[in-house]
Protein backbone atom coordinates (compact mmCIF):
# COMPACT_ATOMS: atom_id res chain seq x y z
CA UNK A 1 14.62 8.15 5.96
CA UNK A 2 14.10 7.65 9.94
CA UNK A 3 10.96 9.09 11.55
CA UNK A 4 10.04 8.56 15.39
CA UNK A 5 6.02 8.15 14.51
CA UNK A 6 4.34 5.85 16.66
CA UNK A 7 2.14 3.10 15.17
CA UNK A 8 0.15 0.73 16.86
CA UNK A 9 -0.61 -2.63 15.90
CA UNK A 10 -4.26 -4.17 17.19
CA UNK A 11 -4.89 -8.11 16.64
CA UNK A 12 -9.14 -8.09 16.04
CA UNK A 13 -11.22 -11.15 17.43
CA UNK A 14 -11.23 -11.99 13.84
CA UNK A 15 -7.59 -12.86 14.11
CA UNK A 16 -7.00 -9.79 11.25
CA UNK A 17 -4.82 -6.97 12.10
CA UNK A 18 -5.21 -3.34 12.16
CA UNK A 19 -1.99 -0.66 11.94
CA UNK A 20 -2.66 2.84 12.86
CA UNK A 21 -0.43 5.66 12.55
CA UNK A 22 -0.46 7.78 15.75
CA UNK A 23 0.29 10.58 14.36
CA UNK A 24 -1.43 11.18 10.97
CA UNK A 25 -4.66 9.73 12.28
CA UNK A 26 -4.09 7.00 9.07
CA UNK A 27 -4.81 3.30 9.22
CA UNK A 28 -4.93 0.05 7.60
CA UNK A 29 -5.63 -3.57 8.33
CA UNK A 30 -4.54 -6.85 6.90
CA UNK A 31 -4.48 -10.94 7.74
CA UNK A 32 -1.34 -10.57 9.38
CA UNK A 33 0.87 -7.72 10.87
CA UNK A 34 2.88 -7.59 8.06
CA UNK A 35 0.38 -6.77 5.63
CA UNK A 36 -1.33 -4.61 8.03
CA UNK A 37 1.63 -2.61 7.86
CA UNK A 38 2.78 -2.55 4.63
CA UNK A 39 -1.08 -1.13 3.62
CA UNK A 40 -0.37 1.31 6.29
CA UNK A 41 2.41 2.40 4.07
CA UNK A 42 -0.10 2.61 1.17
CA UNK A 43 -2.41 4.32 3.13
CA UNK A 44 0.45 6.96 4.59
CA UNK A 45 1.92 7.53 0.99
CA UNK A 46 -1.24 8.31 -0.47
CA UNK A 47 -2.58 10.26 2.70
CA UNK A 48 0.56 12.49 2.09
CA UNK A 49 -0.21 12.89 -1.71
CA UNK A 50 2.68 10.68 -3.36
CA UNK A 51 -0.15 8.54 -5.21
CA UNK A 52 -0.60 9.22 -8.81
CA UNK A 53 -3.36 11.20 -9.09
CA UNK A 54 -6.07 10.17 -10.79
CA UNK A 55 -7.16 11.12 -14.45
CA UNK A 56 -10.12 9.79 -15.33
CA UNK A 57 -12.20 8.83 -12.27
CA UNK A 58 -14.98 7.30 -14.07
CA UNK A 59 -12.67 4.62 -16.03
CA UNK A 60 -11.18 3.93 -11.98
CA UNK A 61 -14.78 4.01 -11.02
CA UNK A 62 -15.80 1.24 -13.50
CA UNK A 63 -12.18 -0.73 -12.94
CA UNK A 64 -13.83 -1.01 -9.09
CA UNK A 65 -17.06 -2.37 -10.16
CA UNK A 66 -18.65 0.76 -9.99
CA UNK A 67 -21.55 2.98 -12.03
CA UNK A 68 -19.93 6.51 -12.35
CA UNK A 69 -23.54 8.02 -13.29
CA UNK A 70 -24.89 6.26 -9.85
CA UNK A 71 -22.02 7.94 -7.84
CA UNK A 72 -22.56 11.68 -9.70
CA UNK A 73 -26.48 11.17 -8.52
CA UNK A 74 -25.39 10.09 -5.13
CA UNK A 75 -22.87 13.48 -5.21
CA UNK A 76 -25.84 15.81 -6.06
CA UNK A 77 -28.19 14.49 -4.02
CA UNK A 78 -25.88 15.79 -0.73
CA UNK A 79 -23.34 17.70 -0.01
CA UNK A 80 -22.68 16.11 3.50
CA UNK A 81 -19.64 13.71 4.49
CA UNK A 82 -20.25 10.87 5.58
CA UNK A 83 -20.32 10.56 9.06
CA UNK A 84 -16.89 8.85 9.64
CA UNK A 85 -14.91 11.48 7.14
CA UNK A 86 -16.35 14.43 9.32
C-alpha cells in the first residue's frame, strides 16, 4: 500500500530521534531513526484502531507495573484530560 503522508524525522540534543506523522498528528521516538520510525508505525496502527483491543485492562494495568484501584481513584477524582490530550 503507497500513501504520500509526510513524516518528519527530528534528531534531539540527546542524540534520540523523534518521527512525526504530518498528517495524523501521531508520533514516536527511538535511539535511532529506524526505530523512531518503526514505533511510528506502532503508534499509526494503533492510532487507526488495528491494535487488539484490550480485554481486561486491569491484568494490562498490572503487566505495566501498575495499581488498577490507584488509576480508578485517579479516574473519579476528575473528569479532565490531561493537558497535552486536550
Amino acid at each position: 500500500m503507497s500513501t504520500t503522508r509526510r513524516i518528519t524525522l527530528i534528531e534531539e540534543e540527546d542524540g534520540g530521534w523523534s518521527a512525526i506523522d504530518n498528517e495524523l498528528g501521531v508520533a514516536s521516538c527511538g535511539d535511532t531513526r529506524a526505530e523512531a520510525l518503526e514505533m511510528l508505525d506502532e503508534a499509526v496502527a494503533l492510532h487507526e484502531r488495528e491494535g487488539e483491543p484490550i480485554e481486561d485492562e486491569a491484568a494490562v494495568l498490572e503487566d505495566l507495573g501498575l495499581d488498577p484501584e490507584a488509576i480508578a481513584d485517579a479516574r473519579a477524582e476528575t473528569d479532565e484530560l490531561p493537558e497535552f490530550m486536550q
